[in-house]
N, C-alpha and C. Protein backbone atom coordinates (compact mmCIF):
# COMPACT_ATOMS: atom_id res chain seq x y z
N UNK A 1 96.82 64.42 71.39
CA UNK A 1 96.22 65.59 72.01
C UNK A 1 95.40 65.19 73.23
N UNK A 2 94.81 64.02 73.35
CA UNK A 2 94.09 63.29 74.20
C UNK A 2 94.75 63.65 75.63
N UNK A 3 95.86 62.95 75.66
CA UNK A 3 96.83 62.97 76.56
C UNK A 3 97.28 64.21 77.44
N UNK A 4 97.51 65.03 76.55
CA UNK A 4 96.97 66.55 76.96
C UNK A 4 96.64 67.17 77.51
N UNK A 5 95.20 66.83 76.87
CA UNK A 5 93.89 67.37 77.48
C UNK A 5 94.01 66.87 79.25
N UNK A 6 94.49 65.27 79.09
CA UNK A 6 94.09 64.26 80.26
C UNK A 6 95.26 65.07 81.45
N UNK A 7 96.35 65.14 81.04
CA UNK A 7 97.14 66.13 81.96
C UNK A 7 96.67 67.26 82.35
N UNK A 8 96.20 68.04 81.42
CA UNK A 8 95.32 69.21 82.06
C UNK A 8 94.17 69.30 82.93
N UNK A 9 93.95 68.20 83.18
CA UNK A 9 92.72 67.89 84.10
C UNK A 9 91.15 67.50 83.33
N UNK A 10 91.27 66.96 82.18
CA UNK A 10 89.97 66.44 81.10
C UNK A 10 89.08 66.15 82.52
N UNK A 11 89.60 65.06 82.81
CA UNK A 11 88.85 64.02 83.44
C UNK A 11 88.11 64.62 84.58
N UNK A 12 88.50 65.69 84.99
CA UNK A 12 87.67 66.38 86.30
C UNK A 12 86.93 67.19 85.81
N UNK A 13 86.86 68.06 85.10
CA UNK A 13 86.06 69.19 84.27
C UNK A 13 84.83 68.01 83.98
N UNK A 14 84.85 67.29 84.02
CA UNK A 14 83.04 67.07 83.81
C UNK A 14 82.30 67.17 84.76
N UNK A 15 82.74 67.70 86.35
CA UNK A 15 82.46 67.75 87.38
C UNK A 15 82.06 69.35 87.48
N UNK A 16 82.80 70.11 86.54
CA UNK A 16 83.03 71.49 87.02
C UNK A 16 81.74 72.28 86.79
N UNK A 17 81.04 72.93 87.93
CA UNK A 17 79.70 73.67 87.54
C UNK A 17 80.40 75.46 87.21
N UNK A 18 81.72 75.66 88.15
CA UNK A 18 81.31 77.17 87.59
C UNK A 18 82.91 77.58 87.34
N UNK A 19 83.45 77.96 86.32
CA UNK A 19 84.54 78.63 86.44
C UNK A 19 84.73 80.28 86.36
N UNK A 20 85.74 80.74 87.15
CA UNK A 20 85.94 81.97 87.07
C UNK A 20 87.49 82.40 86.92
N UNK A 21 87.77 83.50 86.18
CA UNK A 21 89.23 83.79 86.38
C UNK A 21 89.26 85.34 85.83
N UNK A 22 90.57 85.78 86.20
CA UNK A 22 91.04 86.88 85.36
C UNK A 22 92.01 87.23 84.63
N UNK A 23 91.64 87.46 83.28
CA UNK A 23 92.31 87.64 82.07
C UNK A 23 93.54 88.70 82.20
N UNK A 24 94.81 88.39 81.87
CA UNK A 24 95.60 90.14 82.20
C UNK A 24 96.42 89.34 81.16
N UNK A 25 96.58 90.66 80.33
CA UNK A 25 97.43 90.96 78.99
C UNK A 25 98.12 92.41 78.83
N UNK A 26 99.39 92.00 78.65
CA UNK A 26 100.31 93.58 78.89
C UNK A 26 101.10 92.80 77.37
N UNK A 27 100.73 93.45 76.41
CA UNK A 27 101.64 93.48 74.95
C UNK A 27 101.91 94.68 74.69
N UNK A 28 102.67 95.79 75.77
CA UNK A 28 103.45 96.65 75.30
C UNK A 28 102.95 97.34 75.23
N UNK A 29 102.12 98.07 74.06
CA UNK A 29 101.91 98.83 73.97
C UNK A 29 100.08 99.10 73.85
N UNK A 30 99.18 97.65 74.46
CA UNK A 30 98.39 97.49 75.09
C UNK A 30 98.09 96.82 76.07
N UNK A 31 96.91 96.81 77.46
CA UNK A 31 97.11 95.94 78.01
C UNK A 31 95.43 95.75 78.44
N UNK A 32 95.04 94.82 78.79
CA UNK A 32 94.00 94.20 79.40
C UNK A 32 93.82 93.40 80.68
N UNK A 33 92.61 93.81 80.86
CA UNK A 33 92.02 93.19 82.16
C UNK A 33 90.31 92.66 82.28
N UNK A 34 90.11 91.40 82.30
CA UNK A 34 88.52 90.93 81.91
C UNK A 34 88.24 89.90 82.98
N UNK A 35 87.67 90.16 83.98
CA UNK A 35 87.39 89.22 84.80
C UNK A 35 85.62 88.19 84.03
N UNK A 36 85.67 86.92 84.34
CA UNK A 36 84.97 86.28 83.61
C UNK A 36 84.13 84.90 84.79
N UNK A 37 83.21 84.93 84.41
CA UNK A 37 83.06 83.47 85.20
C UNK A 37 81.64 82.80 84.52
N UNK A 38 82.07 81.33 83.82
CA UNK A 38 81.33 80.78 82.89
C UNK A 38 80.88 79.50 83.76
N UNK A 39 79.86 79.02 83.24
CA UNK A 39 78.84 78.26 83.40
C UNK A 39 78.96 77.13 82.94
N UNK A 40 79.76 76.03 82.55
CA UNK A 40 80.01 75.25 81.45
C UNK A 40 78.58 74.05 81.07
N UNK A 41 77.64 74.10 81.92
CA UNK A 41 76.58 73.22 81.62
C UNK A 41 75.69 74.31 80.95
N UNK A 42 75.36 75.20 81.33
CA UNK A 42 74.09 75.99 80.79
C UNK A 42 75.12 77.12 79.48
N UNK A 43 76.17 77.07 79.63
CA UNK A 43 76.97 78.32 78.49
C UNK A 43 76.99 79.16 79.11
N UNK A 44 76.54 80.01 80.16
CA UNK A 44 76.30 81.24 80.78
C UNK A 44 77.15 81.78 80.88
N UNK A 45 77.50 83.12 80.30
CA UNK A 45 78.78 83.99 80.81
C UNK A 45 78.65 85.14 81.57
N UNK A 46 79.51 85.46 82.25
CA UNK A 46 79.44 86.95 82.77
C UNK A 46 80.68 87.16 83.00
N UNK A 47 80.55 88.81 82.45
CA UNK A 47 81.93 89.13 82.40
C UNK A 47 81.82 90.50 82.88
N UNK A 48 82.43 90.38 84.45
CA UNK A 48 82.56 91.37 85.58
C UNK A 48 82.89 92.50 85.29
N UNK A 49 82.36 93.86 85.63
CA UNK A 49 82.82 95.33 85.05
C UNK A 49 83.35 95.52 86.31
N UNK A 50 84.45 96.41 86.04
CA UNK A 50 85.15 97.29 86.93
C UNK A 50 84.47 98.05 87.83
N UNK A 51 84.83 98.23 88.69
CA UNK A 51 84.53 99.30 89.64
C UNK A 51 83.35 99.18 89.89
N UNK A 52 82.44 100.32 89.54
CA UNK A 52 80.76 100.26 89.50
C UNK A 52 80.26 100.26 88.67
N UNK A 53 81.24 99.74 87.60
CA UNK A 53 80.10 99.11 86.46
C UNK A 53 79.23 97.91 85.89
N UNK A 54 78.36 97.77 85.90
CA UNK A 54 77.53 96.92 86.15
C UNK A 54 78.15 95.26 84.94
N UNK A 55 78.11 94.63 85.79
CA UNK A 55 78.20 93.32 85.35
C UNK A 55 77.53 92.73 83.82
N UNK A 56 77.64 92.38 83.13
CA UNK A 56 77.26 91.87 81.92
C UNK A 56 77.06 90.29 81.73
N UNK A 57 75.78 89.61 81.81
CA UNK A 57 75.46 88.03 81.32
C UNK A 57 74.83 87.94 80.43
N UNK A 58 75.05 86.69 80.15
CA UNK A 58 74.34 86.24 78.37
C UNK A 58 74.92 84.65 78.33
N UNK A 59 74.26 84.04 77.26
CA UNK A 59 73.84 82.70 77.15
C UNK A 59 74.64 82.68 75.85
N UNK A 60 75.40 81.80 75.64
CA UNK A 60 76.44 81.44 74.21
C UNK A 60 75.99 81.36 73.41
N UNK A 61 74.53 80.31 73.93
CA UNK A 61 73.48 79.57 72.59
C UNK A 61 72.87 80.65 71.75
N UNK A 62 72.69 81.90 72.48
CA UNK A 62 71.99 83.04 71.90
C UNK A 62 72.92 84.09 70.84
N UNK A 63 74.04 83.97 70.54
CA UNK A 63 74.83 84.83 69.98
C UNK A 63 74.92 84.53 68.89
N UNK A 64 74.44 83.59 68.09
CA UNK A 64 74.26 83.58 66.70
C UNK A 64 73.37 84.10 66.38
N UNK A 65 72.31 84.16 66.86
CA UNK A 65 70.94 84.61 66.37
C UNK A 65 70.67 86.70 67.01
N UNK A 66 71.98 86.77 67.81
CA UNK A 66 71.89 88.23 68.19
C UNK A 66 72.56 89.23 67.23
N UNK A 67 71.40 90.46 67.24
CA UNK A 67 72.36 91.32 66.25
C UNK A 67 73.11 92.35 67.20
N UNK A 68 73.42 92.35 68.51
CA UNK A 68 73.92 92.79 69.29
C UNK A 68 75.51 93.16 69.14
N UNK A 69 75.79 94.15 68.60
CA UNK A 69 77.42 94.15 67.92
C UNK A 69 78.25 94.27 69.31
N UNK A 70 77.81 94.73 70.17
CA UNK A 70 78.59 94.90 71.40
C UNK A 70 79.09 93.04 72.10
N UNK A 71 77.92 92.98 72.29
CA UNK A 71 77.78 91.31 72.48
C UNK A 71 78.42 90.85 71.66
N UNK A 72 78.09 90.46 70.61
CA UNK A 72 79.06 90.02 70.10
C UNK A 72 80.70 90.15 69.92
N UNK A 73 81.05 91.43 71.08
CA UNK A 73 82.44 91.59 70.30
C UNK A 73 83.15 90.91 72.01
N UNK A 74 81.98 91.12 73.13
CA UNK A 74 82.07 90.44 74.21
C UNK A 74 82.59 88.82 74.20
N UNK A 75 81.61 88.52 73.27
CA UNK A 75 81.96 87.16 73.11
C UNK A 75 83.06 86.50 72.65
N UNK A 76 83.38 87.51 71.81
CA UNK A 76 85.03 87.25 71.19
C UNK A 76 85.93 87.20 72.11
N UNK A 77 86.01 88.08 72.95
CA UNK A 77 86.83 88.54 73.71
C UNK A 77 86.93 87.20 75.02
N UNK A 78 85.71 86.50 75.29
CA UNK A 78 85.42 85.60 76.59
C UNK A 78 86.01 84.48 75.65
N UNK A 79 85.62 84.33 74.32
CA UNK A 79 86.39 82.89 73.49
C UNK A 79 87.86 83.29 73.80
N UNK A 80 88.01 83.99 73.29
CA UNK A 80 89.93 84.57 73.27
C UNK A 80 90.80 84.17 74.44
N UNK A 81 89.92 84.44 76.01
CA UNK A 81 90.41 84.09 76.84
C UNK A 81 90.44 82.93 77.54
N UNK A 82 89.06 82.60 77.60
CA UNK A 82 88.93 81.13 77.54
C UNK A 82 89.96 80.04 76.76
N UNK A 83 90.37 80.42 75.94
CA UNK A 83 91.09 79.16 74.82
C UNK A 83 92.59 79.83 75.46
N UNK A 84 93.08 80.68 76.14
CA UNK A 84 94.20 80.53 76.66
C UNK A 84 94.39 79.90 77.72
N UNK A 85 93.15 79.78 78.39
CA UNK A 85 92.66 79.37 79.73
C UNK A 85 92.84 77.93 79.58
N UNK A 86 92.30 77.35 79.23
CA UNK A 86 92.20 75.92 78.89
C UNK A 86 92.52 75.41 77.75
N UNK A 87 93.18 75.76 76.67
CA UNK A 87 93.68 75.41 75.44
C UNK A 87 93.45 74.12 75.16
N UNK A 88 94.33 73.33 75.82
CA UNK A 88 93.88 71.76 75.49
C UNK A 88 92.73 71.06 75.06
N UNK A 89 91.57 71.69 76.85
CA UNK A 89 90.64 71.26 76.17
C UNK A 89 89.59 71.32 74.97
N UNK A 90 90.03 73.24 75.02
CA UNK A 90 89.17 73.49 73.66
C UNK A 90 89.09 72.36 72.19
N UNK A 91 90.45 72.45 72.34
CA UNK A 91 91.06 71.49 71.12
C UNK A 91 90.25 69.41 71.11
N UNK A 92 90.33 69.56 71.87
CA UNK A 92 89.36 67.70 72.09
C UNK A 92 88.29 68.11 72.08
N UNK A 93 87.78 69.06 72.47
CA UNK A 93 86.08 69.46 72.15
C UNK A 93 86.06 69.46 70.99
N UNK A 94 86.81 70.72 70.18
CA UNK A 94 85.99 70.92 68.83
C UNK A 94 86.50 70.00 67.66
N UNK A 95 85.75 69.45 67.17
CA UNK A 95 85.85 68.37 66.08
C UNK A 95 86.19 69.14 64.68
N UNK A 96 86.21 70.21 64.60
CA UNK A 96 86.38 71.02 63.21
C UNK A 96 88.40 71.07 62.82
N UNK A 97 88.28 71.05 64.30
CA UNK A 97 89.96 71.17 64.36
C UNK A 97 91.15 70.27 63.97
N UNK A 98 91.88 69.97 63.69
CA UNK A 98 93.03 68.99 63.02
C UNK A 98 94.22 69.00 63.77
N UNK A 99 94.80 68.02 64.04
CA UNK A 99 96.13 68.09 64.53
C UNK A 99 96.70 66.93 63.84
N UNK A 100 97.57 67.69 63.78
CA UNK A 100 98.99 66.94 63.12
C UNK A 100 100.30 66.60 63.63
N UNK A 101 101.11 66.33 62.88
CA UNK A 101 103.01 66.07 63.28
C UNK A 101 103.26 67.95 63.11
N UNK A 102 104.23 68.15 63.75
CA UNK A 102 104.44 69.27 64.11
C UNK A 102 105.96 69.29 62.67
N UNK A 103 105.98 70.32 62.02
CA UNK A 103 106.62 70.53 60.98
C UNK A 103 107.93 70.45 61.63
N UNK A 104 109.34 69.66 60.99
CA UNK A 104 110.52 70.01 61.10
C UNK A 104 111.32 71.62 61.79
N UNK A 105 110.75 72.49 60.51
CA UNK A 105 110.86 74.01 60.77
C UNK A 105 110.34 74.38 61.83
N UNK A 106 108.84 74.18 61.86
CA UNK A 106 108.29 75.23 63.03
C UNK A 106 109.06 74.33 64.77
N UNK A 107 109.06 73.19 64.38
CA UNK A 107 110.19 72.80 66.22
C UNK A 107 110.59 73.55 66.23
N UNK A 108 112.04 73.92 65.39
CA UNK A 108 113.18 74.53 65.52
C UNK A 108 112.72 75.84 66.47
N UNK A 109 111.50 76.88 66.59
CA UNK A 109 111.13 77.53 67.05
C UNK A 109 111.38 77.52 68.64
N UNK A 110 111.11 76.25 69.15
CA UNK A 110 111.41 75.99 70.60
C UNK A 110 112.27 74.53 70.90
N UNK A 111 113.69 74.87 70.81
CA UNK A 111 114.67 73.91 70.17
C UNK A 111 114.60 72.76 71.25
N UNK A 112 114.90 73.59 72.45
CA UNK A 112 114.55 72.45 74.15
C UNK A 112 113.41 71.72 73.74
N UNK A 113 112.53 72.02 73.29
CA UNK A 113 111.19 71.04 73.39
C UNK A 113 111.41 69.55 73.46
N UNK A 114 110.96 68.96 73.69
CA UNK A 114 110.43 67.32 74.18
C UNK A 114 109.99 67.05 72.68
N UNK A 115 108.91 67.41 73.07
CA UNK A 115 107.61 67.13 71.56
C UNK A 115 107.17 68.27 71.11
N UNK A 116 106.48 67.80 70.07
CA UNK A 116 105.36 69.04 69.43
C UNK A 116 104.24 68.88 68.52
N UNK A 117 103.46 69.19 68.37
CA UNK A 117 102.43 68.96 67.53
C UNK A 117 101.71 70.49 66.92
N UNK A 118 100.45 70.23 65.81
CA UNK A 118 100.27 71.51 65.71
C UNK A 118 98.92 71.01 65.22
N UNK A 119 98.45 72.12 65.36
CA UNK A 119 96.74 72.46 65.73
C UNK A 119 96.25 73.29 64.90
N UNK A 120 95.64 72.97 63.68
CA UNK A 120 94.88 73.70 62.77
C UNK A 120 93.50 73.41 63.05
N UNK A 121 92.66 74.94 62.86
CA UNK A 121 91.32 75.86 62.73
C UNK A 121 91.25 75.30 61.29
N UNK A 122 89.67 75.06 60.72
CA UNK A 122 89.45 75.51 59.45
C UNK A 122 88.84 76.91 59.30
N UNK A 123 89.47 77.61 57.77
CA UNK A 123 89.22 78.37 57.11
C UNK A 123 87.79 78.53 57.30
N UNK A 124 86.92 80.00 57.37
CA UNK A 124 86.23 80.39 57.05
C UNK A 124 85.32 80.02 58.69
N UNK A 125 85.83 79.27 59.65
CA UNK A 125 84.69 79.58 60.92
C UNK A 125 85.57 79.54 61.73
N UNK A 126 84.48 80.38 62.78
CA UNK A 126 84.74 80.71 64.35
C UNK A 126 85.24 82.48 64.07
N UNK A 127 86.04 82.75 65.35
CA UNK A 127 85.99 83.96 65.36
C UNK A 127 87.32 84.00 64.64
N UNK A 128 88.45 83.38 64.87
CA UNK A 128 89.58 83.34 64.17
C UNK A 128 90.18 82.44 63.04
N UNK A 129 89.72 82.42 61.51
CA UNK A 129 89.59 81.41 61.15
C UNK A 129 90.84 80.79 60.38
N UNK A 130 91.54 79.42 60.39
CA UNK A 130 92.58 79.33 59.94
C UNK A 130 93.60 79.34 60.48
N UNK A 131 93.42 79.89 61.89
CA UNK A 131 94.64 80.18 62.78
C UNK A 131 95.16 78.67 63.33
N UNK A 132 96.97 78.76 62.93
CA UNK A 132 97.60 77.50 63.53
C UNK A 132 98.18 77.56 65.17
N UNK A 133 98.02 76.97 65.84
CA UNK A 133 99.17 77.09 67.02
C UNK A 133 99.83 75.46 67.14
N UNK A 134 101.24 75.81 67.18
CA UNK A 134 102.15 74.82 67.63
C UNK A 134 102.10 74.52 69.11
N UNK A 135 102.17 73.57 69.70
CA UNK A 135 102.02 72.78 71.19
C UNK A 135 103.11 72.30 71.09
N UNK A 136 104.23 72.66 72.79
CA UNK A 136 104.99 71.78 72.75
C UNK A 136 105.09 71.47 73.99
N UNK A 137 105.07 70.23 74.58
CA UNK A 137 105.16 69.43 75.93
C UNK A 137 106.22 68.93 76.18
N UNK A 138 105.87 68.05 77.76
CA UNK A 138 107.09 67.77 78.09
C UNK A 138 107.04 66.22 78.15
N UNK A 139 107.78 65.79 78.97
CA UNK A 139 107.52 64.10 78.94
C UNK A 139 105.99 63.32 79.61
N UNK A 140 105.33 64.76 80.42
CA UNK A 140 104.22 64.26 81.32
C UNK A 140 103.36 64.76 80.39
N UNK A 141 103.55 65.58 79.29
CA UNK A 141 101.94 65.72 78.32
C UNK A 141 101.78 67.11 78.65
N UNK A 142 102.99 67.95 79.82
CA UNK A 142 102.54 69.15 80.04
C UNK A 142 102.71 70.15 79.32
N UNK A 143 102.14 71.15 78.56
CA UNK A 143 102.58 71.77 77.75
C UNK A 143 103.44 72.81 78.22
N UNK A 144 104.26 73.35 77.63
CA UNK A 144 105.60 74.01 77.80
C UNK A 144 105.85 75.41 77.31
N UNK A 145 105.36 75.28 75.96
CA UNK A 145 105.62 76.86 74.94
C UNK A 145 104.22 76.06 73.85
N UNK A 146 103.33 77.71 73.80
CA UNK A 146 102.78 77.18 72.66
C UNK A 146 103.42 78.65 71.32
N UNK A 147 102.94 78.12 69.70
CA UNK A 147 103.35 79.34 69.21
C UNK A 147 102.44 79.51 68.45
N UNK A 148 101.55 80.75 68.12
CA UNK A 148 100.49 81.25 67.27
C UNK A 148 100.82 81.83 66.51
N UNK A 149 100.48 81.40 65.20
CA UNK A 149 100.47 81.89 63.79
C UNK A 149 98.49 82.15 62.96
N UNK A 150 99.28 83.49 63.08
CA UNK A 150 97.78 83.99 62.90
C UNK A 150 97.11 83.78 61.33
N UNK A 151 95.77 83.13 60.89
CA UNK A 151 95.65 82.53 59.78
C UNK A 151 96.92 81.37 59.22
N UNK A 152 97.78 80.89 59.71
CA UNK A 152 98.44 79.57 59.31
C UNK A 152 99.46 80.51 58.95
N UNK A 153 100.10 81.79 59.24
CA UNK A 153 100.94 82.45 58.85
C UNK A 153 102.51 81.60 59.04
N UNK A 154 103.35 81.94 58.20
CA UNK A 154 104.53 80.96 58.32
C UNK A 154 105.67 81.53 59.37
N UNK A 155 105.50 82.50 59.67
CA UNK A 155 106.52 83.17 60.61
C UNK A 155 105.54 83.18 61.76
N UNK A 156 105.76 82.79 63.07
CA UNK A 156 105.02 83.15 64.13
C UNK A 156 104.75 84.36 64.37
N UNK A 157 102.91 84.10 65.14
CA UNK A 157 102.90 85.48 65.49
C UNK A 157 102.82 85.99 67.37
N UNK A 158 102.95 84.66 67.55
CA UNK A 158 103.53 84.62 68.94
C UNK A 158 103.89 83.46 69.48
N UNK A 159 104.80 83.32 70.40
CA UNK A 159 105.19 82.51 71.00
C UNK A 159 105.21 82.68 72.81
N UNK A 160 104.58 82.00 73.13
CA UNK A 160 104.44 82.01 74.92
C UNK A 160 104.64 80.64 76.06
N UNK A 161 105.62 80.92 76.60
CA UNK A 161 105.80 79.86 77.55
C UNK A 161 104.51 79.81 78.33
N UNK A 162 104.61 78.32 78.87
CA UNK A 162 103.23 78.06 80.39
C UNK A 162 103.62 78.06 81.08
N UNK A 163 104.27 78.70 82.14
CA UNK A 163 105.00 78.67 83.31
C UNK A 163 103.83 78.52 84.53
N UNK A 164 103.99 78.31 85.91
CA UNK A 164 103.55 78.47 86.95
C UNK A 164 102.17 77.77 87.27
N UNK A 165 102.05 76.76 87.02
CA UNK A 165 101.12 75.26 87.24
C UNK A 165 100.81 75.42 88.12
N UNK A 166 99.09 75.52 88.46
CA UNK A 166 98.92 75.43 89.80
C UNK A 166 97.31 74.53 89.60
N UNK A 167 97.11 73.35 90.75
CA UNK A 167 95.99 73.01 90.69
C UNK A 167 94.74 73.20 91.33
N UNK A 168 93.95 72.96 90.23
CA UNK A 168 92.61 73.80 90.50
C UNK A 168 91.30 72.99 90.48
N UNK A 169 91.37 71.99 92.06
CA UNK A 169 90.37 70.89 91.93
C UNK A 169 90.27 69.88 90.75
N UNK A 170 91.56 69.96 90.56
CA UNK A 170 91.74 68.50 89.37
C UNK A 170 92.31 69.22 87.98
N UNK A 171 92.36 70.44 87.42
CA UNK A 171 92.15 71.07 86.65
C UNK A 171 93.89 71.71 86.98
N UNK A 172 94.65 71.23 85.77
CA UNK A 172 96.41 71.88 85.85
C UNK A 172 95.99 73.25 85.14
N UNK A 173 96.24 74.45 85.55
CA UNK A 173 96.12 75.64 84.63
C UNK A 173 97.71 76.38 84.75
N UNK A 174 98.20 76.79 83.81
CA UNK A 174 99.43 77.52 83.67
C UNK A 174 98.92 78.88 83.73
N UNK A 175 99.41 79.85 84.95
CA UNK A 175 98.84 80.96 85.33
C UNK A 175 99.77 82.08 84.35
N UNK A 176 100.87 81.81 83.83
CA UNK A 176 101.99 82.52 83.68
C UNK A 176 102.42 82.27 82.12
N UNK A 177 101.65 83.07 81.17
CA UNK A 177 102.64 82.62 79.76
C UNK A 177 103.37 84.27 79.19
N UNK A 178 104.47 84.47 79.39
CA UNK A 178 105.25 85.16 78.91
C UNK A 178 105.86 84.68 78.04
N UNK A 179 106.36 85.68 76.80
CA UNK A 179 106.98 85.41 76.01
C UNK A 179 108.29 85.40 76.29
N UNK A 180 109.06 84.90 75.32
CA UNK A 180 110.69 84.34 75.77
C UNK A 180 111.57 85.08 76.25
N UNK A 181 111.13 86.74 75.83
CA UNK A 181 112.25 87.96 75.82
C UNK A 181 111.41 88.64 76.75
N UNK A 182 109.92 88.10 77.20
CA UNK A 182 109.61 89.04 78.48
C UNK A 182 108.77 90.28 77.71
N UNK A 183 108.81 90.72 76.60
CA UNK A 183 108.04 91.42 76.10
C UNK A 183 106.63 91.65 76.05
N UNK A 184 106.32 90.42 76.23
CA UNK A 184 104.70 90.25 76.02
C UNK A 184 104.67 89.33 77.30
N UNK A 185 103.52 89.64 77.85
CA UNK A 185 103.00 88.73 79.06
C UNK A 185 101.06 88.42 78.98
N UNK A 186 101.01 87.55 79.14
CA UNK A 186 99.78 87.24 79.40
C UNK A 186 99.37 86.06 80.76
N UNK A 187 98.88 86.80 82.39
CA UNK A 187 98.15 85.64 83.05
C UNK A 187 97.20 86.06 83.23
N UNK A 188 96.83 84.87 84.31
CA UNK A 188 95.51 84.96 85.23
C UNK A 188 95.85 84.56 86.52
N UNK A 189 94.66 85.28 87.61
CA UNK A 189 94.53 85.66 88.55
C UNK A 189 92.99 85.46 88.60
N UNK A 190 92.95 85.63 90.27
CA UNK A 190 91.37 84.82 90.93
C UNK A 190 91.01 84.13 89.91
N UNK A 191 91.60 82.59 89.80
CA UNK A 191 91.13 81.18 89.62
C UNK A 191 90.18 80.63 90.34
N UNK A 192 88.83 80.11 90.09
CA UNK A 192 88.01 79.49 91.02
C UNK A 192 87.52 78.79 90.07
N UNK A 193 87.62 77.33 91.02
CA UNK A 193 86.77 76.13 90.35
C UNK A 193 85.68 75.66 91.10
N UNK A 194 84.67 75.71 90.66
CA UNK A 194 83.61 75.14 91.56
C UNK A 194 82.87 74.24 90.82
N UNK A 195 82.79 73.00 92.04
CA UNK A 195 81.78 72.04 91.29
C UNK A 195 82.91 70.81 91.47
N UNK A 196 84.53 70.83 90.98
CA UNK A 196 84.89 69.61 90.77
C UNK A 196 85.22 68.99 91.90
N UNK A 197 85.79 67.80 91.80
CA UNK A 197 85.93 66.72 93.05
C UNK A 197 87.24 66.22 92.54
């Protein structure tokens, strides 16, 4: 997973003071739009309102101890996107997490693949708990298709290519993950990295 991460740009993100992007999700029969721009030394988030509606910040460190149900559902929503955003690295950060050999069966899912591995959550924390996703790369470590199975479910509950690599002051981000049949789409738009070298 190291390796990964290191293709995705690990090694520059310790440089990075501010990221920003925008979230867009069209699954059919919902769709989204969350513009975001985080702080990665202090936690700071803000997550841009539309039009003239006023902007929203807050501090990560503070959301355990908030009984703020709105906030809190904010926060879900900035994790959610964030970990599509940078996937890799989430995964070398958090130490709770497990990776393994990627099951016989679940390859078969993305038959072209190179490699694969898979990425278990423990039960009972974070916002999604238990949830598996399969990683599959290519010969450079780049990831290719990932597939989410929600709580370790055995049938996927999604599958999304990384298409459209673009770099971002050291930082590889896949702007483009559609699903295979085009049904489901999820990118981003206004990428800004500030801070790295």
């Amino acid at each position: 997973m190291q390796k990964i991460a290191q293709a995705a740009g690990l090694d520059a993100f310790g440089s990075v003071e501010s990221l920003s992007y925008t979230f867009n999700a069209d699954l059919g029969e919902k769709k989204f739009i969350r513009s975001w721009t985080w702080l990665p030394g202090s936690n700071d988030v803000t997550l841009h309102g539309e039009s003239t509606a006023q902007d929203i910040s807050y501090q990560r460190g503070q959301i355990a101890s908030s009984e703020d149900a709105d906030l809190t559902k904010i926060d879900q929503q900035f994790v959610n996107d964030l970990y599509w955003l940078i996937f890799p690295f989430q995964v070398v950060w958090d130490p709770s997490v497990s990776v393994e050999a990627l099951p016989k069966a679940a390859a078969a899912v993305v038959p072209d693949a190179p490699a694969g591995l898979r990425v278990r959550y423990p039960a009972g924390m974070g916002y999604t708990p238990g949830d598996v996703y399969d990683l599959f790369y290519d010969k450079d470590h780049k990831v290719t298709h990932w597939v989410f199975r929600k709580g370790g479910s055995a049938e996927p509950s999604r599958v999304s290519e990384w298409k459209d690599y673009k770099d971002f002051n050291g930082l590889s981000i896949s702007l483009n993950r559609p699903s295979p049949d085009d049904s489901v789409r999820i990118w981003f738009e206004d990428v800004t990295v500030k801070g790295a070298e």
